[in-house]
PDB file of N, CA and C in Angstrom:
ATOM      1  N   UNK A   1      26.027  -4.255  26.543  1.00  0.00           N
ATOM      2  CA  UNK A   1      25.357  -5.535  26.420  1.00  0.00           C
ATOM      3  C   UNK A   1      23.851  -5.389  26.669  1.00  0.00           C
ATOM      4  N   UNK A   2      23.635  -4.540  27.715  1.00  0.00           N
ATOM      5  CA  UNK A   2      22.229  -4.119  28.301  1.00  0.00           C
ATOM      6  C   UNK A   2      21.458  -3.437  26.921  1.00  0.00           C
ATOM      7  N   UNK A   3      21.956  -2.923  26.163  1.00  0.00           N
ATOM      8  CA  UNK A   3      21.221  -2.212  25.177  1.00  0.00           C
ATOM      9  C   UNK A   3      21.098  -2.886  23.831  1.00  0.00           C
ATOM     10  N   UNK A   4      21.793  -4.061  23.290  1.00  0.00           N
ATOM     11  CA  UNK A   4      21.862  -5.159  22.575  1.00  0.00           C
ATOM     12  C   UNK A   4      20.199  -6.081  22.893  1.00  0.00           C
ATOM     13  N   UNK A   5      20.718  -6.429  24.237  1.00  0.00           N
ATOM     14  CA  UNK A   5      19.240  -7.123  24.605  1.00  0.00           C
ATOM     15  C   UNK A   5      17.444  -6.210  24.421  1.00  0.00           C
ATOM     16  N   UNK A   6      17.464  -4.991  25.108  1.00  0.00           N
ATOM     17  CA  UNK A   6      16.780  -4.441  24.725  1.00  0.00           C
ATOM     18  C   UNK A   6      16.132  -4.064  23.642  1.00  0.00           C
ATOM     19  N   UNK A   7      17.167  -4.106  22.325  1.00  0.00           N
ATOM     20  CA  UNK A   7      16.943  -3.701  20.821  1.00  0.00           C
ATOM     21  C   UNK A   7      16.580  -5.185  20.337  1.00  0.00           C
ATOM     22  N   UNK A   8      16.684  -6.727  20.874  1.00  0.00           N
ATOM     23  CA  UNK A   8      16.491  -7.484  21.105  1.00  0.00           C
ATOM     24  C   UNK A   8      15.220  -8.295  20.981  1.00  0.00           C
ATOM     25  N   UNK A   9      14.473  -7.417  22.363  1.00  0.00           N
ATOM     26  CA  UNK A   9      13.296  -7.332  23.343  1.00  0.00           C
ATOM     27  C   UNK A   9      12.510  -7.295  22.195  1.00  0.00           C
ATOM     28  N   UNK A  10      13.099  -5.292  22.171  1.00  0.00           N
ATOM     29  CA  UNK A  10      12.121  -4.271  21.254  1.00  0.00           C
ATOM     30  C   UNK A  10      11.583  -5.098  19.998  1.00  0.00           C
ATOM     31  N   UNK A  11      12.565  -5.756  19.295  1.00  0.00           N
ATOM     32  CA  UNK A  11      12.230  -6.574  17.998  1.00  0.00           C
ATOM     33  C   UNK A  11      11.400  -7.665  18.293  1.00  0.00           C
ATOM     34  N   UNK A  12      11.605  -8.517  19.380  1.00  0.00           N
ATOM     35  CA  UNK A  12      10.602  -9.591  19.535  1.00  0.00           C
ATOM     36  C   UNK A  12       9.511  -9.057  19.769  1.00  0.00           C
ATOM     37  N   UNK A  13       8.878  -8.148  20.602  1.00  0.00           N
ATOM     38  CA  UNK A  13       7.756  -7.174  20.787  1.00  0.00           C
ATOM     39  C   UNK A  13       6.979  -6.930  19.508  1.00  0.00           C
ATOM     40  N   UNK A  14       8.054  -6.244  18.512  1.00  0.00           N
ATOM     41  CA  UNK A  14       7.340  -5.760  17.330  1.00  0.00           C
ATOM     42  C   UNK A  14       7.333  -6.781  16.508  1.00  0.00           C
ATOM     43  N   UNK A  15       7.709  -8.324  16.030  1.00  0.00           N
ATOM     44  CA  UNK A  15       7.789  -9.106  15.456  1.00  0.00           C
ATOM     45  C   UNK A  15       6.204  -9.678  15.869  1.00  0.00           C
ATOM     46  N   UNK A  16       6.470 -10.328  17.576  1.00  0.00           N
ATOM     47  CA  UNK A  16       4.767 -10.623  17.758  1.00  0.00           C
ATOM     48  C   UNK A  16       3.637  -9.870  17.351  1.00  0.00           C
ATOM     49  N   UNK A  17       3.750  -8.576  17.736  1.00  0.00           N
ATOM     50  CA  UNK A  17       2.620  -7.539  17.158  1.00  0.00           C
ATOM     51  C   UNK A  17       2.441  -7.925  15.482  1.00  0.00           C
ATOM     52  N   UNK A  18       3.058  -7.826  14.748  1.00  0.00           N
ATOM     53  CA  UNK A  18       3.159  -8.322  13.190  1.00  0.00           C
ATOM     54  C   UNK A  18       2.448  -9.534  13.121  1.00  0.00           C
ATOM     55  N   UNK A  19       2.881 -10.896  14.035  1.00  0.00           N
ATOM     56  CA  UNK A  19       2.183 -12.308  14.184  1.00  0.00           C
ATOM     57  C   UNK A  19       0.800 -12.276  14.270  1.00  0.00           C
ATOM     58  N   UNK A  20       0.331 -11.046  15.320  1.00  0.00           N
ATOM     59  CA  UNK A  20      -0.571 -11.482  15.792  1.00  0.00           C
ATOM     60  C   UNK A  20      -1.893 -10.681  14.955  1.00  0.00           C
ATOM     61  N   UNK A  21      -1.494  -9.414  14.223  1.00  0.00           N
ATOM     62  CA  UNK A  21      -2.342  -8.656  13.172  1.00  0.00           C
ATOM     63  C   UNK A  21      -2.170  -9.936  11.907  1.00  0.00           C
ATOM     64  N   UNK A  22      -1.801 -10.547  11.254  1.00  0.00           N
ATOM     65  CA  UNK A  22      -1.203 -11.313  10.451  1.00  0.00           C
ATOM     66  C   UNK A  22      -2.696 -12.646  10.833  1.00  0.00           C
ATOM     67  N   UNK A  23      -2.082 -13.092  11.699  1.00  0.00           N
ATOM     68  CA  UNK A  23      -3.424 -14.017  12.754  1.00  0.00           C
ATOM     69  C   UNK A  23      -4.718 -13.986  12.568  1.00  0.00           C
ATOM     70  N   UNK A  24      -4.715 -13.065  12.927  1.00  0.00           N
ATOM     71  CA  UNK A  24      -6.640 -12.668  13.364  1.00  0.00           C
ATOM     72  C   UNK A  24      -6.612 -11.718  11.825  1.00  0.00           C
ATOM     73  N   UNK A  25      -5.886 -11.663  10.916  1.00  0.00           N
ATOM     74  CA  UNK A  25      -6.514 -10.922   9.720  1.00  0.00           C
ATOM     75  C   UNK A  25      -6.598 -12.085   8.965  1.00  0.00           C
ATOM     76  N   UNK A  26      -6.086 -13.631   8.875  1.00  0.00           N
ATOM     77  CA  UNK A  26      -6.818 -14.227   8.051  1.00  0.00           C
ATOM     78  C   UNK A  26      -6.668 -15.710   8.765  1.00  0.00           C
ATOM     79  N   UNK A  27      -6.824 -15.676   9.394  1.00  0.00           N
ATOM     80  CA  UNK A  27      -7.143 -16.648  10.521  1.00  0.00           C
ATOM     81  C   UNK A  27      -6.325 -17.674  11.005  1.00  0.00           C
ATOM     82  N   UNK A  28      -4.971 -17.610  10.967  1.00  0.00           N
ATOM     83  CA  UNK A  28      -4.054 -18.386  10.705  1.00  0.00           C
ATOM     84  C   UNK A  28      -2.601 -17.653  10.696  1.00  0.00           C
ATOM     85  N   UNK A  29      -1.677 -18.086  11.515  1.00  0.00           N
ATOM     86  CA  UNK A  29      -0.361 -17.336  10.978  1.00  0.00           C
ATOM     87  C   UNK A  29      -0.003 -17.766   9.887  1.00  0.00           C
ATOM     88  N   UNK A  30       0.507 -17.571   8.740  1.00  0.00           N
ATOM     89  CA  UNK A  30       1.498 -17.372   7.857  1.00  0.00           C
ATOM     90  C   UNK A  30       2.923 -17.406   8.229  1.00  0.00           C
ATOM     91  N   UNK A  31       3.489 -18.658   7.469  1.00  0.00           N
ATOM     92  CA  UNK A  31       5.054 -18.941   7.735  1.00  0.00           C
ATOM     93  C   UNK A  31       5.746 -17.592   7.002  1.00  0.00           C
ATOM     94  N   UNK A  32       6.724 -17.334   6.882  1.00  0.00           N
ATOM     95  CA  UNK A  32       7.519 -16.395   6.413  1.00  0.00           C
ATOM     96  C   UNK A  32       7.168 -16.348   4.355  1.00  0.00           C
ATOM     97  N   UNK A  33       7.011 -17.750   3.966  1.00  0.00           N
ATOM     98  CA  UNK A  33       6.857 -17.738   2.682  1.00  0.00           C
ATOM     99  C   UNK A  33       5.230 -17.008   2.546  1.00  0.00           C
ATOM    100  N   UNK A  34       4.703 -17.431   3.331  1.00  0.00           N
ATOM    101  CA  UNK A  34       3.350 -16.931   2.943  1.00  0.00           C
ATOM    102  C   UNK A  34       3.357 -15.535   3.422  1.00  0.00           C
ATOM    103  N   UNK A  35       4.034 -14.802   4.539  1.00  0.00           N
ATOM    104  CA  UNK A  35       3.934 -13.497   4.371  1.00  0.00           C
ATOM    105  C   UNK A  35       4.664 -13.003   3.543  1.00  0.00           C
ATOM    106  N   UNK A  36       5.739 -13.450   2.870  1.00  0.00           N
ATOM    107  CA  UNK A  36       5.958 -12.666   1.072  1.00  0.00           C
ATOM    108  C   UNK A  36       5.276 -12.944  -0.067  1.00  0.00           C
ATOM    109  N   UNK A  37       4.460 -14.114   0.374  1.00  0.00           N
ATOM    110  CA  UNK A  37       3.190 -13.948  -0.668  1.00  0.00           C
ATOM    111  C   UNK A  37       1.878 -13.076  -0.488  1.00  0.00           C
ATOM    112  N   UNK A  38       1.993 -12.576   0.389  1.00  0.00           N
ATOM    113  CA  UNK A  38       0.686 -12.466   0.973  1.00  0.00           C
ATOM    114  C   UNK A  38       0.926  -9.977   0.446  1.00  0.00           C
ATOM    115  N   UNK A  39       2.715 -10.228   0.761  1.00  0.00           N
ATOM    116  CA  UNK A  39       3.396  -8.885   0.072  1.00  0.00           C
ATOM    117  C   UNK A  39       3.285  -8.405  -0.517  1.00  0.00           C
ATOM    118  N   UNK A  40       3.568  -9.701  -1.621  1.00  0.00           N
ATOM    119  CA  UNK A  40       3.681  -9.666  -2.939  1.00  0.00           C
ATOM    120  C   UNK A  40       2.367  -9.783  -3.733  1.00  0.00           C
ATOM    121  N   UNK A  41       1.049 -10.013  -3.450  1.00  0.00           N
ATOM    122  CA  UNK A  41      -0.148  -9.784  -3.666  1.00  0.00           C
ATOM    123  C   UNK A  41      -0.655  -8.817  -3.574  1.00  0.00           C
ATOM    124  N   UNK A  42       0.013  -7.524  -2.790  1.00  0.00           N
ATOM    125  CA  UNK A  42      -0.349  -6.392  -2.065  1.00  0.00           C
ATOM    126  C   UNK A  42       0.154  -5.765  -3.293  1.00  0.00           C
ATOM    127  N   UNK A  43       1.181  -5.546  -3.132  1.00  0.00           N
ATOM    128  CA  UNK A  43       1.645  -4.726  -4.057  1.00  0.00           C
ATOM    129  C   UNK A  43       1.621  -4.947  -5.783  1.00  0.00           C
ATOM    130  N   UNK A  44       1.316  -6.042  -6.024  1.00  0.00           N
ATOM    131  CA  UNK A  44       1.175  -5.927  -7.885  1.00  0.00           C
ATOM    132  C   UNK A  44      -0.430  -5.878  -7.271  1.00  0.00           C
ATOM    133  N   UNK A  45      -1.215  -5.194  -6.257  1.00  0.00           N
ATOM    134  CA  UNK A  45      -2.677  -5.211  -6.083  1.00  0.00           C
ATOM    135  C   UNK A  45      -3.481  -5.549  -7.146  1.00  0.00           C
ATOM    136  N   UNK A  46      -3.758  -7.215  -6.067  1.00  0.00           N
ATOM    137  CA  UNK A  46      -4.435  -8.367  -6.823  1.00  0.00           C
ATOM    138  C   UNK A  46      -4.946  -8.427  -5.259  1.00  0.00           C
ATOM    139  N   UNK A  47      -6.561  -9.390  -4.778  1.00  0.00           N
ATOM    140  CA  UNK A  47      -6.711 -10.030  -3.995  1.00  0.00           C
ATOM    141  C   UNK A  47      -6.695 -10.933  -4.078  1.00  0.00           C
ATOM    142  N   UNK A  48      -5.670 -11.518  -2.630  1.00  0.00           N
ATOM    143  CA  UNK A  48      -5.223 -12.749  -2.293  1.00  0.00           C
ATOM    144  C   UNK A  48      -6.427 -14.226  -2.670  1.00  0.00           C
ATOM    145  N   UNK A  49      -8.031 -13.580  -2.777  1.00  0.00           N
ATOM    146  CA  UNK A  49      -8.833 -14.608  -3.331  1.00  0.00           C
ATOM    147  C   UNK A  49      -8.774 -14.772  -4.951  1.00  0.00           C
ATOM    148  N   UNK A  50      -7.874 -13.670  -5.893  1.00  0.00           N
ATOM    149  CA  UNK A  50      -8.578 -13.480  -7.051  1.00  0.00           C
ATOM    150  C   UNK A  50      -8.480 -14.554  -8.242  1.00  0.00           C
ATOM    151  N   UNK A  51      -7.436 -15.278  -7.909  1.00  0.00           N
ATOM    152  CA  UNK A  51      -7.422 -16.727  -8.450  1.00  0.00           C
ATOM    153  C   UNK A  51      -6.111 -17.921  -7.992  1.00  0.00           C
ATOM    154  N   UNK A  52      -5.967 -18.577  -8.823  1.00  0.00           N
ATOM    155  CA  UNK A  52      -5.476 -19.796  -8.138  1.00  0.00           C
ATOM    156  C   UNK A  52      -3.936 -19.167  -9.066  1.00  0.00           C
ATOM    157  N   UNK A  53      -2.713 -18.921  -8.298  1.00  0.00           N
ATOM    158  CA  UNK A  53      -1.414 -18.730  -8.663  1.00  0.00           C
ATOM    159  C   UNK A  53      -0.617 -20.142  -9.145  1.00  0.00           C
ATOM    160  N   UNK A  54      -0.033 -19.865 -10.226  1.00  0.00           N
ATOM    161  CA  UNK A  54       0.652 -20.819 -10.669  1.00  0.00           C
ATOM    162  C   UNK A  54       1.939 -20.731  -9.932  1.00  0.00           C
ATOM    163  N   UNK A  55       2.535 -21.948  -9.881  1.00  0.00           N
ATOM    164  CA  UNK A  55       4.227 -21.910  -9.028  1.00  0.00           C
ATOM    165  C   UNK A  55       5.078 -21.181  -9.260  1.00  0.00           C
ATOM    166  N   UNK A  56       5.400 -20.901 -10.344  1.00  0.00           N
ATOM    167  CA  UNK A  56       5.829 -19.775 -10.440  1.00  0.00           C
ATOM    168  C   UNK A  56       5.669 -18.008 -10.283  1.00  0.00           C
ATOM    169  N   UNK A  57       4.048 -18.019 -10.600  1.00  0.00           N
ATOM    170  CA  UNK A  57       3.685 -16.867 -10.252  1.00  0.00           C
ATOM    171  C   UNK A  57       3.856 -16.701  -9.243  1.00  0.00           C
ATOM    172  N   UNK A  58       4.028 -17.509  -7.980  1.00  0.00           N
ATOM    173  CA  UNK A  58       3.639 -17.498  -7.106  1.00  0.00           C
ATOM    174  C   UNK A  58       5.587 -17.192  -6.288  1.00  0.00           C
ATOM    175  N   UNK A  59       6.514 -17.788  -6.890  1.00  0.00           N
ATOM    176  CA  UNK A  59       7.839 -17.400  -7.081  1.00  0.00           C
ATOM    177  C   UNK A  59       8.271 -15.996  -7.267  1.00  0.00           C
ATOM    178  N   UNK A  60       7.651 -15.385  -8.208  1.00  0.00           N
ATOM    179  CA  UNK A  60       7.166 -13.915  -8.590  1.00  0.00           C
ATOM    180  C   UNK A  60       6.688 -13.434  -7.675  1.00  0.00           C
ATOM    181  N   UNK A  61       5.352 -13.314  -6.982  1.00  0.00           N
ATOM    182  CA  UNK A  61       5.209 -12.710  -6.316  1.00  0.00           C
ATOM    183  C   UNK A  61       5.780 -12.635  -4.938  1.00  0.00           C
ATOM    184  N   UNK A  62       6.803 -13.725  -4.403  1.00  0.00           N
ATOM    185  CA  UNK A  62       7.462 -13.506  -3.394  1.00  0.00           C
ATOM    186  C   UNK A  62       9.320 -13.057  -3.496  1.00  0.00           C
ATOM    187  N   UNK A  63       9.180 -12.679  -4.887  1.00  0.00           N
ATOM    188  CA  UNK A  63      10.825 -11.593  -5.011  1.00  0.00           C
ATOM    189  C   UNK A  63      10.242 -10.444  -5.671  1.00  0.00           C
ATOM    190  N   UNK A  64       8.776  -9.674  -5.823  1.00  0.00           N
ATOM    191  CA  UNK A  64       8.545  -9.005  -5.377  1.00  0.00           C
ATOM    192  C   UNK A  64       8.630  -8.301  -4.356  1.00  0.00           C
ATOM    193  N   UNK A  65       7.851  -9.600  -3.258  1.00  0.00           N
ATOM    194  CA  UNK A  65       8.126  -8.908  -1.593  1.00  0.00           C
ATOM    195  C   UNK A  65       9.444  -8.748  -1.030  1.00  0.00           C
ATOM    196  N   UNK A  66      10.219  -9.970  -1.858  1.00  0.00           N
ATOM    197  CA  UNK A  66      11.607  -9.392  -0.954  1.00  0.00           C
ATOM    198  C   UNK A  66      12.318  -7.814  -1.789  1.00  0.00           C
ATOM    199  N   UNK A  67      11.983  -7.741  -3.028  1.00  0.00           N
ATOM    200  CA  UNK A  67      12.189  -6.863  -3.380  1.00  0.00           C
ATOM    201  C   UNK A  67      11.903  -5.693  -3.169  1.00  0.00           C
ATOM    202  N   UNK A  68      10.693  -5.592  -3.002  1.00  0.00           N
ATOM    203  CA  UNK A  68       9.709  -4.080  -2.091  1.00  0.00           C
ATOM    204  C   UNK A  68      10.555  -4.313  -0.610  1.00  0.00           C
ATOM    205  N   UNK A  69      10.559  -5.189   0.120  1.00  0.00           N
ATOM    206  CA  UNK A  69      10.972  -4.695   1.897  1.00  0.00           C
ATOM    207  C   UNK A  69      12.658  -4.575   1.537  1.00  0.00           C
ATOM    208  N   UNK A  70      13.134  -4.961   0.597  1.00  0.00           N
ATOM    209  CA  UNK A  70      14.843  -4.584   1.046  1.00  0.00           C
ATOM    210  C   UNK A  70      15.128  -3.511   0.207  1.00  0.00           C
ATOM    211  N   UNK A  71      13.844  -2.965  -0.634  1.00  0.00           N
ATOM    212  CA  UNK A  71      13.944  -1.384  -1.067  1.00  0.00           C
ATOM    213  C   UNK A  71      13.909   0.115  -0.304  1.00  0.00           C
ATOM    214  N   UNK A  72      13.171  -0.799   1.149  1.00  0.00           N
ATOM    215  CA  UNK A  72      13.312   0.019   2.282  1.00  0.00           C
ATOM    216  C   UNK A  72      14.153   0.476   3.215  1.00  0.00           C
ATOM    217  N   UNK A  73      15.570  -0.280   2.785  1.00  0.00           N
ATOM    218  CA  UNK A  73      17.035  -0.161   3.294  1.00  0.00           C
ATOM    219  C   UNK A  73      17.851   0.191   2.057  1.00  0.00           C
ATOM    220  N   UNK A  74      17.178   0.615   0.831  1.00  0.00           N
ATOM    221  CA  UNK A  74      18.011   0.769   0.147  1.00  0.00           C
ATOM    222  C   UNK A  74      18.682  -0.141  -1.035  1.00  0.00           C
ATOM    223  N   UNK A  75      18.374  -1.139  -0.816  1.00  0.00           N
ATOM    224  CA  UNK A  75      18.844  -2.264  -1.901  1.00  0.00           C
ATOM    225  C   UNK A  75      18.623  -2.346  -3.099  1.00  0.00           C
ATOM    226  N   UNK A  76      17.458  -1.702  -3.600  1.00  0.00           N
ATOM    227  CA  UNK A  76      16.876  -2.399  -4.800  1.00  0.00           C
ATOM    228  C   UNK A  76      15.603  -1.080  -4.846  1.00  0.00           C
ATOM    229  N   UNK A  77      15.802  -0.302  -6.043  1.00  0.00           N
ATOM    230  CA  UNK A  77      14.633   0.434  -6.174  1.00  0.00           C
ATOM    231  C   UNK A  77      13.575  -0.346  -7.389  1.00  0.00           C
ATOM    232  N   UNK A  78      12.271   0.185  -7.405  1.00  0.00           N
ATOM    233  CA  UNK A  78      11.473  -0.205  -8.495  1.00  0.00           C
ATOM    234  C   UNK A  78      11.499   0.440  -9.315  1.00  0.00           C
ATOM    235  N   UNK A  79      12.035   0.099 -10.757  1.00  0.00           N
ATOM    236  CA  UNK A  79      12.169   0.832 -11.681  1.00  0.00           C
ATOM    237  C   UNK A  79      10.735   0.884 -12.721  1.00  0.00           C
ATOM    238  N   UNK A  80       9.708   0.336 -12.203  1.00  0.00           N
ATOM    239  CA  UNK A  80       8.769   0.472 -13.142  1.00  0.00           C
ATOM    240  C   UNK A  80       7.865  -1.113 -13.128  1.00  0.00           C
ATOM    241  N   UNK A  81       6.660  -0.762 -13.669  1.00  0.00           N
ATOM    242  CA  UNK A  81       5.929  -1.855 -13.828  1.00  0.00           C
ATOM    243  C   UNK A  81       5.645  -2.607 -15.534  1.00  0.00           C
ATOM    244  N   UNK A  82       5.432  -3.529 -15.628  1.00  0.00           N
ATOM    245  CA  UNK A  82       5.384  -4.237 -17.199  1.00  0.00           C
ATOM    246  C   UNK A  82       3.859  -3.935 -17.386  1.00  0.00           C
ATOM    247  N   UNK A  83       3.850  -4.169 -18.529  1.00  0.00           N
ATOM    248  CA  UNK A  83       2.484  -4.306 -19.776  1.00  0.00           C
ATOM    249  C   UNK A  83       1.002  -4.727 -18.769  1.00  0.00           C
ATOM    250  N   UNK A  84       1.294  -5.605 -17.834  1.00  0.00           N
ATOM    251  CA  UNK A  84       0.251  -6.593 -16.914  1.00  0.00           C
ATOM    252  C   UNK A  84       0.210  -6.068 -15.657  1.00  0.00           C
ATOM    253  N   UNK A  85       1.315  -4.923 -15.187  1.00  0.00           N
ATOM    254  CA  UNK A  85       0.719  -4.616 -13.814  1.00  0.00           C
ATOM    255  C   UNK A  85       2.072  -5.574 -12.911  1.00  0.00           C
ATOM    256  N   UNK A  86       2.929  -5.482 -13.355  1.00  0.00           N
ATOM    257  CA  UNK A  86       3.813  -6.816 -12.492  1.00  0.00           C
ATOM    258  C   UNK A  86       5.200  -5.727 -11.990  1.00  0.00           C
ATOM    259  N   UNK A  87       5.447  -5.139 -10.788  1.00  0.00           N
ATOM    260  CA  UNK A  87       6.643  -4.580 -10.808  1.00  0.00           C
ATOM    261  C   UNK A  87       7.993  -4.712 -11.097  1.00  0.00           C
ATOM    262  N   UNK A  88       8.976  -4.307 -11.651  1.00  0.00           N
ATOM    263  CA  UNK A  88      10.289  -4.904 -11.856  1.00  0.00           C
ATOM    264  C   UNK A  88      10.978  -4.005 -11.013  1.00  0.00           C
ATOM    265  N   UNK A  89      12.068  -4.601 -10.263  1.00  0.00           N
ATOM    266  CA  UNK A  89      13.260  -3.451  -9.308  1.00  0.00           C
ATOM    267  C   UNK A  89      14.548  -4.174 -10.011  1.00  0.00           C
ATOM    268  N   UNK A  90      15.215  -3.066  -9.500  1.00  0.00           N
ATOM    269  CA  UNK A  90      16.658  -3.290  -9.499  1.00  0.00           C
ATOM    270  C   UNK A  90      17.702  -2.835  -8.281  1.00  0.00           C
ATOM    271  N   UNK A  91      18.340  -3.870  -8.533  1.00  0.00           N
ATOM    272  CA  UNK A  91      19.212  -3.893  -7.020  1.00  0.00           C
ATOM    273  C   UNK A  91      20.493  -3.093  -7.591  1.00  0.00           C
ATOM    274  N   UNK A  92      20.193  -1.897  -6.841  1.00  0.00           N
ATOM    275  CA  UNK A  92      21.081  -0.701  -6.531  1.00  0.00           C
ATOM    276  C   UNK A  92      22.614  -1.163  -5.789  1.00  0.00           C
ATOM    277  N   UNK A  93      22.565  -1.503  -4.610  1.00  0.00           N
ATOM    278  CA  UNK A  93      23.420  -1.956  -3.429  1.00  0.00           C
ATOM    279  C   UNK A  93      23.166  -3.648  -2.956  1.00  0.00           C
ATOM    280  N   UNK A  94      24.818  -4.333  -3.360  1.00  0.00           N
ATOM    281  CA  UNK A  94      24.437  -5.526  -2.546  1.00  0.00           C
ATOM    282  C   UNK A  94      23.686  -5.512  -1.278  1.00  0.00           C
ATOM    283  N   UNK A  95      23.155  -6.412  -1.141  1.00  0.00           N
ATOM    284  CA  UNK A  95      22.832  -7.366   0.333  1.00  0.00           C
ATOM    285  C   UNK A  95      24.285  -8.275   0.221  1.00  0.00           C
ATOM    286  N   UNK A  96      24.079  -7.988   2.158  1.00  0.00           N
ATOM    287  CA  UNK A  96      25.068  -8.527   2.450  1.00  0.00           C
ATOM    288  C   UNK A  96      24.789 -10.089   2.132  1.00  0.00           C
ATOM    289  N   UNK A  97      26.247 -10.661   2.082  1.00  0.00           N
ATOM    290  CA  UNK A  97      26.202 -11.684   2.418  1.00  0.00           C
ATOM    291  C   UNK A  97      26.356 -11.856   3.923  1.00  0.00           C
ATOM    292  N   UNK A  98      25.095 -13.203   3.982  1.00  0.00           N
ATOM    293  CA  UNK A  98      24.888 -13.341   5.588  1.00  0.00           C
ATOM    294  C   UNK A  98      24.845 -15.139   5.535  1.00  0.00           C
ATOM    295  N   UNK A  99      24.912 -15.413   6.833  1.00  0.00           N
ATOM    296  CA  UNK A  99      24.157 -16.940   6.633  1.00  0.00           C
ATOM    297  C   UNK A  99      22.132 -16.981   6.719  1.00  0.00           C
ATOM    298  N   UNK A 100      21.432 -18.127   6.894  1.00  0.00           N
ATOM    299  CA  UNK A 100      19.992 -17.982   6.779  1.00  0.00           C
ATOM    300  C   UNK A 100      20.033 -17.257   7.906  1.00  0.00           C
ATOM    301  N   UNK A 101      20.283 -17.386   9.032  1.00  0.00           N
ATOM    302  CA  UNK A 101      19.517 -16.756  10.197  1.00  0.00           C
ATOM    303  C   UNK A 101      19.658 -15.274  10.027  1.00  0.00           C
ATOM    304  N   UNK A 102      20.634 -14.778   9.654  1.00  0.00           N
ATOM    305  CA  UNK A 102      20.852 -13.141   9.685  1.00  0.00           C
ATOM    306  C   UNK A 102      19.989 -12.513   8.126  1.00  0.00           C
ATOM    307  N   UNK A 103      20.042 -13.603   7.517  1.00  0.00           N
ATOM    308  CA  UNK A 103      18.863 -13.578   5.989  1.00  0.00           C
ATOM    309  C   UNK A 103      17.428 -13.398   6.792  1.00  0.00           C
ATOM    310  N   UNK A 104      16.700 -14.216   7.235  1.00  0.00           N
ATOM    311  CA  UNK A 104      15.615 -13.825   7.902  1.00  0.00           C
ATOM    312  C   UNK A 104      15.767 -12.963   8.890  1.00  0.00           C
ATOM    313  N   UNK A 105      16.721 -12.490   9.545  1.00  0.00           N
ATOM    314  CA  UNK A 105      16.774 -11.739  10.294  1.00  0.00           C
ATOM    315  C   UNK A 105      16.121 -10.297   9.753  1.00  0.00           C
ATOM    316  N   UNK A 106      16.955 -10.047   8.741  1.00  0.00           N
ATOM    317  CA  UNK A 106      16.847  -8.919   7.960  1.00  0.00           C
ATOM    318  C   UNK A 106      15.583  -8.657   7.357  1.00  0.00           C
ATOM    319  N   UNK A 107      14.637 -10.114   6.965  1.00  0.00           N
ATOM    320  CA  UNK A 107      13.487  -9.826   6.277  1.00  0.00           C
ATOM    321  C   UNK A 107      12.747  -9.415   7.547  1.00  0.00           C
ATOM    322  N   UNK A 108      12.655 -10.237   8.440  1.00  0.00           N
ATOM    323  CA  UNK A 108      12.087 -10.129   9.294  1.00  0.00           C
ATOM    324  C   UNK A 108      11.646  -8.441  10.003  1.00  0.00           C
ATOM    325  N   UNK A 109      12.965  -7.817   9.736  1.00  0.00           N
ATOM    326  CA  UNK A 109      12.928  -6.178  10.634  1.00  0.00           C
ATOM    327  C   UNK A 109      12.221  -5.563   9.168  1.00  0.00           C
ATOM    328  N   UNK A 110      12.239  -5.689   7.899  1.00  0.00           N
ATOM    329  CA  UNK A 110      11.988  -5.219   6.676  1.00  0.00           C
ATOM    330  C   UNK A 110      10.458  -5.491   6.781  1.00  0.00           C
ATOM    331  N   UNK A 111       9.806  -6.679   7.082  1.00  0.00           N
ATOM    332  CA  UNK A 111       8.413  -6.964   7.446  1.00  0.00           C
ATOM    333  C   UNK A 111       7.964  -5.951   8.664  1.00  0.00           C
ATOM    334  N   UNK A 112       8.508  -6.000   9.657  1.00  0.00           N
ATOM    335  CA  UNK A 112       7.834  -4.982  10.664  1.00  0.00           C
ATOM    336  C   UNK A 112       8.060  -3.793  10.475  1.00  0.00           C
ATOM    337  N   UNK A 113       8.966  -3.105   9.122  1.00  0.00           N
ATOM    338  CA  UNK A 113       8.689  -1.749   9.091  1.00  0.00           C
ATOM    339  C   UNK A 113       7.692  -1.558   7.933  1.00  0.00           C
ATOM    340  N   UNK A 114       7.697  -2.588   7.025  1.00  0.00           N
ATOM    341  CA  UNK A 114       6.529  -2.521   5.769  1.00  0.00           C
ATOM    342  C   UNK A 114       5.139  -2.233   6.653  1.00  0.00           C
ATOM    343  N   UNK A 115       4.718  -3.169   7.788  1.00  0.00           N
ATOM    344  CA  UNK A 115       3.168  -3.088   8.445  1.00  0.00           C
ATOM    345  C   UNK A 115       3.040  -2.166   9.402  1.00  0.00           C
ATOM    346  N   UNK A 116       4.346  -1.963   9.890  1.00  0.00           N
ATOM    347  CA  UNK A 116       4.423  -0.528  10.160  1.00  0.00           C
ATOM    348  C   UNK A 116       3.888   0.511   9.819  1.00  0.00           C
ATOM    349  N   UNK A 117       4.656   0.889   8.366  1.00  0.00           N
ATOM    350  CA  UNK A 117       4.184   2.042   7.982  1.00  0.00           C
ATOM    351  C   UNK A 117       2.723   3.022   7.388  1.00  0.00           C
TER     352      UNK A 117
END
């Protein structure tokens, strides 16, 4: 039980550290949607100023991000980018089915090993 809590701890520790670089890098935390937008801007490398995203693009660029962090467990590799620079993956291995909390759970540890690395 003692080592449950600890791995626990350890995650809330490294979750704040994530909050707080996140924070003071653009002045403001970011809810969970905006740090898969903020992902997903990273990686089809665009800056987050470079124009105004349409709703959908903006849909796009956050199953990007879930797509890049649950490629890091294996789920979904990137098989390549389109004509414009836009990545496409494919999901290799289900994700589990979970309810929301164990859904963010999962993004959540997938976010602190992406800023991690």
């Amino acid at each position: 039980m003692k080592m449950n809590f600890a791995l626990m701890e350890n995650f809330e520790v490294r979750w704040k550290k994530v909050e707080m670089m996140l924070g003071e890098r653009f002045g403001k935390l970011p809810d969970m949607e905006g740090i898969l937008f903020l992902i997903g801007i990273n990686e089809l490398g665009q800056s987050p100023k470079r124009k105004k995203w349409s709703k959908e693009q903006k849909q796009d660029l956050m199953h990007i991000a879930v797509c890049t962090l649950l490629s890091q467990d294996g789920y979904f590799v990137m098989i390549g980018k389109d004509e414009e620079g836009w990545p496409h993956f494919e999901n290799i291995q289900p994700v589990p089915a979970t309810d929301l909390n164990t859904q963010e759970q999962l993004l959540k540890e997938c976010v602190i090993k992406y800023f991690e690395l």
